[in-house]
Protein backbone atom coordinates (compact mmCIF):
# COMPACT_ATOMS: atom_id res chain seq x y z
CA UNK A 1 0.00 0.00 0.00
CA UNK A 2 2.65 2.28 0.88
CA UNK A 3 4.43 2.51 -2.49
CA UNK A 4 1.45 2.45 -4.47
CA UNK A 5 -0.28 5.12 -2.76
CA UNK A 6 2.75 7.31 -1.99
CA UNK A 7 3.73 7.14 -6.11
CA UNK A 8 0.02 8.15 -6.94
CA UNK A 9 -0.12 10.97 -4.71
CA UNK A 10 3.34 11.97 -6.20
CA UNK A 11 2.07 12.03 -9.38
CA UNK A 12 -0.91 13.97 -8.70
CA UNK A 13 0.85 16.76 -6.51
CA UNK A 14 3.08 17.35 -9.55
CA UNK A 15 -0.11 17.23 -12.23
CA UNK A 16 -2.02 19.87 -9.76
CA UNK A 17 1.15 21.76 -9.70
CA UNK A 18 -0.13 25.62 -10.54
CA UNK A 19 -3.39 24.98 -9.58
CA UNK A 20 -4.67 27.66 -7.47
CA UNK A 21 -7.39 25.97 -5.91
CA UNK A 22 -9.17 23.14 -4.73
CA UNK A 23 -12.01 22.40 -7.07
CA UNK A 24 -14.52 19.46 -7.38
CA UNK A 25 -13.07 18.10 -10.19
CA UNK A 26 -9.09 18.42 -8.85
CA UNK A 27 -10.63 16.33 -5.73
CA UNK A 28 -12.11 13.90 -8.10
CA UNK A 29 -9.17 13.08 -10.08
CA UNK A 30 -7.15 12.89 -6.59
CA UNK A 31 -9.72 10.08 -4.89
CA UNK A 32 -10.43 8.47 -8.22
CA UNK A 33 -5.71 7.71 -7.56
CA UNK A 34 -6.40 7.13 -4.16
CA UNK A 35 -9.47 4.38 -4.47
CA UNK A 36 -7.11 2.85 -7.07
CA UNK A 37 -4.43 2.56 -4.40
CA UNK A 38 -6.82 1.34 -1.35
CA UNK A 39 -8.35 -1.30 -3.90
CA UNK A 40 -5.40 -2.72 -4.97
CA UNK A 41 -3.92 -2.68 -1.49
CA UNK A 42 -6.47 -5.15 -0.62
CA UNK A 43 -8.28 -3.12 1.73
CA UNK A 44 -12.18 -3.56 2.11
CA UNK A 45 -14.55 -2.19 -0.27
CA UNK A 46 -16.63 -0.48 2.37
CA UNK A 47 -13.77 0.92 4.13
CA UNK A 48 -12.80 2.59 0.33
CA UNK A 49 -15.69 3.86 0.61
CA UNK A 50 -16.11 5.78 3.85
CA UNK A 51 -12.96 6.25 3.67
CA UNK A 52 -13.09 8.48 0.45
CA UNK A 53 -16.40 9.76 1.53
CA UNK A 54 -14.47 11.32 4.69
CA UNK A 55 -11.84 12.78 2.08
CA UNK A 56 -13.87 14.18 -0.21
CA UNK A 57 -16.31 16.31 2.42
CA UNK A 58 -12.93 17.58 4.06
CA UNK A 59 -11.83 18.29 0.37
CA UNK A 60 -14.34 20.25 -0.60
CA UNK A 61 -14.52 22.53 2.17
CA UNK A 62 -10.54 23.15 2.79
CA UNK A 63 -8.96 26.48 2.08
CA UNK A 64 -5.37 25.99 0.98
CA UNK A 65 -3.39 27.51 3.53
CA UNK A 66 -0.13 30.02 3.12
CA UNK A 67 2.64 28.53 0.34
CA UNK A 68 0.69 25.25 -0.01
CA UNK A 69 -0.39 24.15 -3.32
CA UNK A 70 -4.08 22.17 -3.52
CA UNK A 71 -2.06 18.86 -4.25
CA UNK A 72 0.01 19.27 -0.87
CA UNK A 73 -3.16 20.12 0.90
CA UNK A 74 -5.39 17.13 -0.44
CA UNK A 75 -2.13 15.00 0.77
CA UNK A 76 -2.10 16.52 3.84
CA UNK A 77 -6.02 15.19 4.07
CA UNK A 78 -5.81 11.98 3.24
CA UNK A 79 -2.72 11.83 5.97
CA UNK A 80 -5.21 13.14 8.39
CA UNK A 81 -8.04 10.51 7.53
CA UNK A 82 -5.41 7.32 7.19
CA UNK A 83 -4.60 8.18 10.85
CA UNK A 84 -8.29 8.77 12.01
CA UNK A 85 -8.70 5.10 9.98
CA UNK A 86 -5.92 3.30 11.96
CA UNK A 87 -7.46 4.69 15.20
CA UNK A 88 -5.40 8.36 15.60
CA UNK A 89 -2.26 8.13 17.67
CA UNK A 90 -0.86 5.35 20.79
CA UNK A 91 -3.69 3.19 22.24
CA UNK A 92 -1.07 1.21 24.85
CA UNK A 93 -1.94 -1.53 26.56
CA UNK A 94 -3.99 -1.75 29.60
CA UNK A 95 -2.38 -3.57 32.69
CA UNK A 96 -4.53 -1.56 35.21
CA UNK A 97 -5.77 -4.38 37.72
CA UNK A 98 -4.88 -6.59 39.93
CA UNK A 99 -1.81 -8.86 39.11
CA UNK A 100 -1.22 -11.16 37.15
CA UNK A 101 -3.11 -9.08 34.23
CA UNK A 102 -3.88 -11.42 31.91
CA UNK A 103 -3.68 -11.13 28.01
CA UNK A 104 -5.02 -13.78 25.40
CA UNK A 105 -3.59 -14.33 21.72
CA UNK A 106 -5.78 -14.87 19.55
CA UNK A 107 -5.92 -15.36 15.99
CA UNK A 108 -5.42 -18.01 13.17
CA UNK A 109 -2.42 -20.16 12.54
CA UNK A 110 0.25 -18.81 10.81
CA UNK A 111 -0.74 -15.45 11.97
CA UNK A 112 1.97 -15.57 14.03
CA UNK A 113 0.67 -15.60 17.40
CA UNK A 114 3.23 -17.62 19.49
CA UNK A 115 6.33 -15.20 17.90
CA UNK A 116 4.21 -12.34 18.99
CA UNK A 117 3.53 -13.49 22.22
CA UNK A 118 7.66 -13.98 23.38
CA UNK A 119 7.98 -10.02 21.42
CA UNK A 120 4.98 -8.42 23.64
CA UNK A 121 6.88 -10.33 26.99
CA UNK A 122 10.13 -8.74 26.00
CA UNK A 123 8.56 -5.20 25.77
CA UNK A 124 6.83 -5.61 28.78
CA UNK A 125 9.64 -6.77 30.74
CA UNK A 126 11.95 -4.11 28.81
CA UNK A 127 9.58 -1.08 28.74
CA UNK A 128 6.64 -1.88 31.54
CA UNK A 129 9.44 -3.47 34.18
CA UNK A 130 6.90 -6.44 34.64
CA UNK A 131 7.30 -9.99 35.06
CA UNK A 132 6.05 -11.94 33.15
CA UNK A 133 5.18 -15.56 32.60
CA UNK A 134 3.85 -17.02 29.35
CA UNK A 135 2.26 -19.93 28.68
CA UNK A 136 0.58 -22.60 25.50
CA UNK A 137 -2.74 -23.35 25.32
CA UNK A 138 -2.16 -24.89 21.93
CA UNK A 139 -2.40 -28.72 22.13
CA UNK A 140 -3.13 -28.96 18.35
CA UNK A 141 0.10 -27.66 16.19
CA UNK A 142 2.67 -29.95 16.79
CA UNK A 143 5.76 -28.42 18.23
CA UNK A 144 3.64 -25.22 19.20
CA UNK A 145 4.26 -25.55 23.20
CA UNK A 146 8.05 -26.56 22.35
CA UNK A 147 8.16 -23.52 20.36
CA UNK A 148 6.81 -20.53 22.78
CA UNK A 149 9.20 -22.36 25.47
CA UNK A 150 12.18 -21.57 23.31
CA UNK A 151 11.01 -17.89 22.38
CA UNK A 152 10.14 -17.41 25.81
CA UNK A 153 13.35 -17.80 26.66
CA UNK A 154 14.76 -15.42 24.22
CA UNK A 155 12.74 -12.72 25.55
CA UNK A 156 13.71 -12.98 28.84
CA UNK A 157 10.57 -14.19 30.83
CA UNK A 158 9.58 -17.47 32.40
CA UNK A 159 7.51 -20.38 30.91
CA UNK A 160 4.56 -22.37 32.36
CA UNK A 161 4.99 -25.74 30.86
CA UNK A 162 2.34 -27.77 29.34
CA UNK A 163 2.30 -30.74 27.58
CA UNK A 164 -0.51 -32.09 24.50
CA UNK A 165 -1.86 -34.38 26.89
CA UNK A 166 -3.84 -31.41 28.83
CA UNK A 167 -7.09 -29.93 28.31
CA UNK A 168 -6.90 -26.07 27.11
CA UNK A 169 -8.93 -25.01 29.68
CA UNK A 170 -6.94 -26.49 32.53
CA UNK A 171 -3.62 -25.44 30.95
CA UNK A 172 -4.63 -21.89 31.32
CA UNK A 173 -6.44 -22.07 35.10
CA UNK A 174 -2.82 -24.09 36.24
CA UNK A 175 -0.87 -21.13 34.58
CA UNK A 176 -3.14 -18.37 36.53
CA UNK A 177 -2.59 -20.30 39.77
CA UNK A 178 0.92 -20.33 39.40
CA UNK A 179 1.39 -16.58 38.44
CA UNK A 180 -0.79 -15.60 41.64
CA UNK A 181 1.13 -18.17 43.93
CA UNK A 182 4.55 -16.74 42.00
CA UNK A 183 3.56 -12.87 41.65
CA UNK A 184 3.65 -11.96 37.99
CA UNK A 185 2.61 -8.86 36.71
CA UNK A 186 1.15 -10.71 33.64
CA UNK A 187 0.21 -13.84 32.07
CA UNK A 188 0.08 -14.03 28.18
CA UNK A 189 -1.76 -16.92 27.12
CA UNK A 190 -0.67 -18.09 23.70
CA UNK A 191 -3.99 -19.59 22.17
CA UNK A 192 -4.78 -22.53 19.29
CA UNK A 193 -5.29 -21.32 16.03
CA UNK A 194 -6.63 -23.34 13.00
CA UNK A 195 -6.05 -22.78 9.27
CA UNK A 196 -9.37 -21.61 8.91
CA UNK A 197 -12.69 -20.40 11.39
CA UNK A 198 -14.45 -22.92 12.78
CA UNK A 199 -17.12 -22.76 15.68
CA UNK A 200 -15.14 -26.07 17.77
CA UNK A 201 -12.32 -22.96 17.82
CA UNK A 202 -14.34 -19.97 18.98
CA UNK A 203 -16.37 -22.27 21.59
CA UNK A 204 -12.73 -23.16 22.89
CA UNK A 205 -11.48 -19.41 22.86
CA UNK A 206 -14.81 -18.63 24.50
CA UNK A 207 -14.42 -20.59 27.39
CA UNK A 208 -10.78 -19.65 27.82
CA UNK A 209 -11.89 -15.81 27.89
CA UNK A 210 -14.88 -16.77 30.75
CA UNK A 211 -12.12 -18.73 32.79
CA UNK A 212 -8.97 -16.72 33.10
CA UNK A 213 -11.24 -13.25 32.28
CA UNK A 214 -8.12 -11.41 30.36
CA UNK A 215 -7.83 -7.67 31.07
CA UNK A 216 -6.53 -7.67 27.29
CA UNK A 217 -7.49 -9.55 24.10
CA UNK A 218 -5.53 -9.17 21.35
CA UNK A 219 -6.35 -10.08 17.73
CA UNK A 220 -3.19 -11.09 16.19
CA UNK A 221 -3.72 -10.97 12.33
CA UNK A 222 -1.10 -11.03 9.33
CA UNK A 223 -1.12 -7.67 7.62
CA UNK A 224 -0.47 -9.79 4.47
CA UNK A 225 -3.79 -11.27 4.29
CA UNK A 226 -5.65 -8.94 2.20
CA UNK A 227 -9.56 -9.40 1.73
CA UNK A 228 -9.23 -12.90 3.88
CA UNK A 229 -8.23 -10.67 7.22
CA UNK A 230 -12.02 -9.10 6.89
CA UNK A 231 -13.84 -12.46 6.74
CA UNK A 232 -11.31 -13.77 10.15
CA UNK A 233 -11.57 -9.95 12.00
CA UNK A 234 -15.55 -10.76 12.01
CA UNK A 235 -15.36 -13.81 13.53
CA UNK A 236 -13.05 -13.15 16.09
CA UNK A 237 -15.39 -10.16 16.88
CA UNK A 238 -18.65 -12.00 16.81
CA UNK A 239 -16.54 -14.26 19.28
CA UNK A 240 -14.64 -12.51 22.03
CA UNK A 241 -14.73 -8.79 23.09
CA UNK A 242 -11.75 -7.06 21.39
CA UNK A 243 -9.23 -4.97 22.91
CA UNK A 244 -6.63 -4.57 20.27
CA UNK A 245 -4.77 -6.11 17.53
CA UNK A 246 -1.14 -6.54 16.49
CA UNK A 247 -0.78 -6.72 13.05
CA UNK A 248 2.37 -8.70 12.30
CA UNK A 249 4.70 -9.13 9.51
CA UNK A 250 4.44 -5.45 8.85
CA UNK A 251 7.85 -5.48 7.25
CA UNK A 252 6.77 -8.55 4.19
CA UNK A 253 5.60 -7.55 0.81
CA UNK A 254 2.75 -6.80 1.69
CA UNK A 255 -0.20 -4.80 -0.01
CA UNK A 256 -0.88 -3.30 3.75
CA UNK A 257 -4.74 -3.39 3.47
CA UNK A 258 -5.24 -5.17 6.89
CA UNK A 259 -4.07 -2.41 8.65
CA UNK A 260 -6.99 -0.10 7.61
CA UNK A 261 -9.68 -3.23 7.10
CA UNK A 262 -9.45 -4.80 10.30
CA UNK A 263 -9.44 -1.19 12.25
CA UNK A 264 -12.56 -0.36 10.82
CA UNK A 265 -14.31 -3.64 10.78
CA UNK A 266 -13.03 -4.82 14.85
CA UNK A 267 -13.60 -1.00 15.78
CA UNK A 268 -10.45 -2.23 18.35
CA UNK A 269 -7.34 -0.19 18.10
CA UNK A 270 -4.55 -1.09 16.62
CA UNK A 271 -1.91 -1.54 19.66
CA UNK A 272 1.48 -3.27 18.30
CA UNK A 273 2.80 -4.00 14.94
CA UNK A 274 5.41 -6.70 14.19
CA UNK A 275 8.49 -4.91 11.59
CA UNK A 276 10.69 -7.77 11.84
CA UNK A 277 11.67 -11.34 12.72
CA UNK A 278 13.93 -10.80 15.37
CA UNK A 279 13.01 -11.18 19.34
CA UNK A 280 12.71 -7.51 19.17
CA UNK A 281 11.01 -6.78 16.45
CA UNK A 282 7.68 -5.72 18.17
CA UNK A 283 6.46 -1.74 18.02
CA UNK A 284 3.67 -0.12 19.58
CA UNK A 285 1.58 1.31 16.58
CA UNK A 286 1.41 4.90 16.28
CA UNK A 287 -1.37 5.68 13.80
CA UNK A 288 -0.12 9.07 12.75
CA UNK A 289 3.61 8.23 12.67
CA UNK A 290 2.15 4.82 9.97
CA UNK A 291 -0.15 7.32 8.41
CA UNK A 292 3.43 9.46 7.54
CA UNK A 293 5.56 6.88 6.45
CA UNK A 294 2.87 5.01 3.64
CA UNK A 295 2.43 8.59 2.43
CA UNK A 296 6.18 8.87 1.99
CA UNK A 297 6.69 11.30 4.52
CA UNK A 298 8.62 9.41 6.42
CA UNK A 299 8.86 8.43 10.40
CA UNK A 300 11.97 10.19 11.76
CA UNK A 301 10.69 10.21 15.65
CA UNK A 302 11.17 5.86 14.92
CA UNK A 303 14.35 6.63 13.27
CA UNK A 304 15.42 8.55 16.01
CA UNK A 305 14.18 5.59 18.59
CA UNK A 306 15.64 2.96 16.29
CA UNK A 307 19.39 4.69 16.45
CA UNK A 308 18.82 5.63 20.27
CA UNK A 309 17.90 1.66 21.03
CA UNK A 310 20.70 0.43 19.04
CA UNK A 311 23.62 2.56 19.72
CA UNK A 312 25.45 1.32 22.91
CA UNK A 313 26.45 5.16 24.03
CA UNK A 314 28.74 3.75 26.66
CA UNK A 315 30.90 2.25 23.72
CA UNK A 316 30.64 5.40 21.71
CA UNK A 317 31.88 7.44 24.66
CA UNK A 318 34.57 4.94 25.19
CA UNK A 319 35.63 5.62 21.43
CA UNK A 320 35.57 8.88 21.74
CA UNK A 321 37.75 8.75 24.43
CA UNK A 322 39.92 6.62 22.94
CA UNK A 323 40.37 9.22 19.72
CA UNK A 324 41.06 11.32 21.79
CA UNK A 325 43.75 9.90 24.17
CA UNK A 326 45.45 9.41 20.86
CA UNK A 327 45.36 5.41 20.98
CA UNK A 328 44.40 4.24 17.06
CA UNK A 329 41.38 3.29 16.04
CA UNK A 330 41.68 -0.65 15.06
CA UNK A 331 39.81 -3.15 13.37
CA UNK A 332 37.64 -4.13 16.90
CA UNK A 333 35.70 -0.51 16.58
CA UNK A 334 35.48 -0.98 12.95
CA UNK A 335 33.87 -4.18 13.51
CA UNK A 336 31.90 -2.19 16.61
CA UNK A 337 30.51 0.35 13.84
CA UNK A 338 29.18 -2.66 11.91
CA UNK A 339 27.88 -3.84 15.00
CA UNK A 340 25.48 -0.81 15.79
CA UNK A 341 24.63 -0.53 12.44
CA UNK A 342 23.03 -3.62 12.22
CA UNK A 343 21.11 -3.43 15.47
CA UNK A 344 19.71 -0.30 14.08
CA UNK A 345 18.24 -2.27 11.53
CA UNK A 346 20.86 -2.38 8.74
CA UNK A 347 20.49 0.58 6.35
CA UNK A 348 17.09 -0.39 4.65
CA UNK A 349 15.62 -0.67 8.28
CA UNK A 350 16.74 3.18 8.46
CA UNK A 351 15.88 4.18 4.73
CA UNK A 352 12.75 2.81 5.40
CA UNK A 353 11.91 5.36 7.83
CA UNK A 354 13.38 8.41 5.88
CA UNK A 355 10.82 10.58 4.01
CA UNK A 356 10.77 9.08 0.33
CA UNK A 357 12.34 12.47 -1.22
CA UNK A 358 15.50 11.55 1.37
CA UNK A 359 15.10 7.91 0.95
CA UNK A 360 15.15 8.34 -2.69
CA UNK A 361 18.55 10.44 -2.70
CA UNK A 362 20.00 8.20 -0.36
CA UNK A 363 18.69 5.32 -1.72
CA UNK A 364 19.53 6.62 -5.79
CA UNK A 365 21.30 3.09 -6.17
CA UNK A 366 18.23 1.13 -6.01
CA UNK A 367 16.86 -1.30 -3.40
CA UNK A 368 19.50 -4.05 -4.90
CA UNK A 369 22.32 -1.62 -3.76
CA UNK A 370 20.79 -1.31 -0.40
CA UNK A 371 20.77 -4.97 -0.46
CA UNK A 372 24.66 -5.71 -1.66
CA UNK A 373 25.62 -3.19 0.34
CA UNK A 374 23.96 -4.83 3.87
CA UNK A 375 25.77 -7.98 2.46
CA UNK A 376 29.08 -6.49 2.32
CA UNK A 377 28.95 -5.72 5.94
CA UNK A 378 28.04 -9.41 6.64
CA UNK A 379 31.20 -10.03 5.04
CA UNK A 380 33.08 -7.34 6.26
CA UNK A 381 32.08 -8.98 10.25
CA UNK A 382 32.63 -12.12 8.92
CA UNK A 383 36.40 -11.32 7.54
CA UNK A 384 37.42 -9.22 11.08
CA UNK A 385 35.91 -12.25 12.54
CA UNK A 386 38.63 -14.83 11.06
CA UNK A 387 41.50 -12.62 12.70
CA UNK A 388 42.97 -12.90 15.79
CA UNK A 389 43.41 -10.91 18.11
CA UNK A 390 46.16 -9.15 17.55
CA UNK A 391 45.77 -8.45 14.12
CA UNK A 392 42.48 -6.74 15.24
CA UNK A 393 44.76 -4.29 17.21
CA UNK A 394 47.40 -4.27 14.64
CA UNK A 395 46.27 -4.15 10.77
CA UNK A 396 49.43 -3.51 9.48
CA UNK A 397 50.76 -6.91 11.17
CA UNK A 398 48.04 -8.27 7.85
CA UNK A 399 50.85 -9.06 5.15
CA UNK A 400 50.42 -11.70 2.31
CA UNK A 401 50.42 -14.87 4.04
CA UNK A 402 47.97 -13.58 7.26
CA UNK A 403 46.00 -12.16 4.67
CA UNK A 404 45.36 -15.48 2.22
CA UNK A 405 44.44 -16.99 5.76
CA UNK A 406 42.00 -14.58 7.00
CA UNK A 407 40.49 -15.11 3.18
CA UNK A 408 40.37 -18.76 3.60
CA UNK A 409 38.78 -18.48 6.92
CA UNK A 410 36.28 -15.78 6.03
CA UNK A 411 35.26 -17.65 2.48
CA UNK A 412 36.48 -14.76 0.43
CA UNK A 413 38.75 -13.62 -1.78
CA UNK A 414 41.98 -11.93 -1.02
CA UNK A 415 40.81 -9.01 -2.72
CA UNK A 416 37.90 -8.42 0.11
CA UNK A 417 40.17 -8.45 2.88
CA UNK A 418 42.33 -5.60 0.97
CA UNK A 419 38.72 -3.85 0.07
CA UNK A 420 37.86 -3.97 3.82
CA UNK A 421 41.67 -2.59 4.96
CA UNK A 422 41.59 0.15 2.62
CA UNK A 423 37.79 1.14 3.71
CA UNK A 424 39.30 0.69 7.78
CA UNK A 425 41.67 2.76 6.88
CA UNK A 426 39.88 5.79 5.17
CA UNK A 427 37.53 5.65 8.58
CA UNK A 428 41.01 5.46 10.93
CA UNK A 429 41.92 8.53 8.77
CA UNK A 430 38.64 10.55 9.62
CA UNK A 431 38.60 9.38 13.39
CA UNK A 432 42.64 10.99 13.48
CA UNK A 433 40.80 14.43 12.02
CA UNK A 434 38.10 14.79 14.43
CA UNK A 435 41.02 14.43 16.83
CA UNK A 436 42.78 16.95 15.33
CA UNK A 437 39.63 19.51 15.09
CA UNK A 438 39.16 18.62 11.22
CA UNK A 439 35.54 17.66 12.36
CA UNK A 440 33.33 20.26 10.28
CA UNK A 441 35.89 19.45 7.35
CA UNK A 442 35.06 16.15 7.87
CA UNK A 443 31.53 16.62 7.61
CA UNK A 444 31.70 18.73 4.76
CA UNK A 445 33.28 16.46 2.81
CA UNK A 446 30.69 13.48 4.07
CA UNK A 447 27.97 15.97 2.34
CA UNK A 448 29.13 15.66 -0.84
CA UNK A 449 29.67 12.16 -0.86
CA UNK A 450 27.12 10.13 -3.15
CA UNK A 451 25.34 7.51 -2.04
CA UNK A 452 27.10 4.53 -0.38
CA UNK A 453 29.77 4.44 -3.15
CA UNK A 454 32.14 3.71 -0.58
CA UNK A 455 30.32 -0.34 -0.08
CA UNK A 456 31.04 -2.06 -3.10
């Protein structure tokens, strides 16, 4: 949805370009681009169609403002009404009662549902300081309990085993006893799903919802589902009393319809959204800040959390220490560099929160740069990685013979390990000129640098 839309509206603030007003026939051709975009985004007809409704009547009565020209204003409507669609800012999540608060997954299989459970424990135990205890009520998918056991465990909380043997119902009550006796703050109960609806499923859910009465219940639906996420967001509402969903794989290829059908169709807000496949890959949604960024305009406030959660600022002030004591920069804080990059994301995790116009400049080599370039720093960790020690701390120790070996090691050619020496090298030379006060040089020349030329 995002690129489709965002290259539409594009389009049609550069045809309305000159325009001096908003008319009825400039808003016509505008929705007619963005009903083209919704539809083939997969998003539900009748949401289209409120949805442009909405746009239209604001349309029509909007005076364009100061230097704005009617295409920026019509864009700056339909931003407006995407955000009012996906529920308008941060709903969080409610933990206000007595402990344990208890939350129940639900959803259909392959959703995702036992992945998302081990995410929401780590942000709760990383951002809400609460512990937390998960637990399988899936005695269906084979390998499910095994699987939420291991994930658990990667988040950081505890597990209440179960085995296939048990009753559902049971599992749950068991797990609520023990998180009273043990003094959680919560309980997430990871839930059964099924390939498709079926009324044996929802009486389960049901009962599970009467017997450990959750303070949340989320609806955890893949935001690549298209027209099949309406059908499964009207079940599940006919079924249990909604309090939010997570939309997950937020990051595929997706068209992005879910986001706006299931909104509109659970009337629950949207409370998390899942951006990647790692542990931590769990946001809370921000309807205006999503709004922004499939309009093109970007999300710099989760830029600006991305690089603040990723960058270790104890090991940048040790660096900068280190510059400035006069000790060398070596191939460890190269490899460090590489390090923070990567838990920022990687650079199309970054891009991909950059307004298009900056994302387009520094993306002007194409996605498949973007890609070769992430791979070269796989590499890169992977041929700093086959040193030893002390050639991390002394490069120029890397002759021939050291070299061939690191290559061998690494599964490269020699030729990378002199491509990453001489790139180590031209960042050693910058780190000596910020020493020296050459930093606004420095920068100067970064400016006119093109690109990522320098990762090939």
């Amino acid at each position: 949805m995002a690129t489709t839309l965002t290259d539409r509206l594009s389009r049609l603030v550069k045809t309305m370009r000159g325009q001096a007003r908003i008319t009825e026939g400039n808003v016509q051709e505008m929705l007619r681009e963005v009903r083209m975009a919704l539809l083939e985004a997969d998003v539900a007809l009748p949401v289209v169609r409120d949805f442009i409704a909405r746009v239209k009547d604001k349309a029509l009565g909007a005076e364009v403002v100061g230097s704005l020209s009617p295409g920026q204003a019509l864009v700056g409507i339909v931003n407006r009404e995407l955000a009012a669609t996906m529920g308008e800012g941060v709903a969080d999540i409610n933990l206000a009662t007595q402990p344990p608060a208890v939350i129940l997954m639900a959803g259909l299989q392959g959703a995702g549902k036992t992945t998302t459970t081990a995410k929401l424990a780590k942000h709760l135990i990383e951002r809400r300081r609460k512990k937390v205890l998960t637990v399988s009520a899936d005695v269906y998918r084979p390998a499910a309990i095994d699987q939420l056991r291991v994930v658990t465990k990667q988040a950081g909380a505890e597990w209440f085993p179960s085995t296939a043997n048990d009753q559902p119902l049971a599992i749950a009550l068991a797990a609520l006893d023990h998180a009273k006796k043990h003094y959680f703050d919560v309980l997430l109960v990871d839930t059964a799903g099924r390939l498709a609806i079926d009324e044996a499923m929802m009486r389960e859910i049901r009962e599970l919802h009467a017997a450990v009465k959750p303070v949340e219940t989320l609806f955890v639906v893949d935001a690549m589902q298209g027209q099949d996420a309406i059908n499964t967001a009207k079940a599940f509402k006919e079924a249990l009393p909604l309090t939010g969903i997570v939309l997950t794989k937020m990051d595929g290829d997706s068209r992005g319809g879910a986001a706006l059908s299931v909104r509109a169709i659970t009337s629950a807000p949207i409370k998390f959204a899942g951006i990647s496949e790692k542990i931590d890959g769990l946001e809370v949604f921000d309807a205006d800040r999503h709004a922004g960024r499939v309009l093109g305009m970007g999300d710099i406030v989760g830029l600006v959390e991305e690089v603040q959660k990723g960058v270790d600022l104890a090991a940048a002030q040790k660096l900068v220490e280190k510059v400035k004591s006069g000790d060398s920069f070596d191939l460890n804080d190269f490899l460090s560099q590489i390090s923070q990059m990567k838990k920022m994301g990687g650079l199309s995790g970054l891009m991909d929160k950059l307004p298009s116009q900056l994302a387009g400049k520094a993306g002007s080599l194409g996605q498949a740069d973007v890609d070769r370039a992430e791979r070269d720093m796989r590499r890169m960790e992977g041929i700093i990685s086959s040193m030893t020690p002390l050639e991390r701390r002394k490069p120029e120790l890397l002759k021939a013979a050291r070299k061939r070996r690191v290559a061998q090691g690494a599964g490269v050619q020699v030729q990378e390990v002199n491509r990453l020496l001489n790139q180590y090298e031209q960042m050693r030379d910058m780190m000596k000129k910020m020493k020296g006060g050459g930093m606004m040089k420095m920068l100067r020349r970064m400016g006119g640098m093109k690109g990522l030329g320098g990762m090939r």
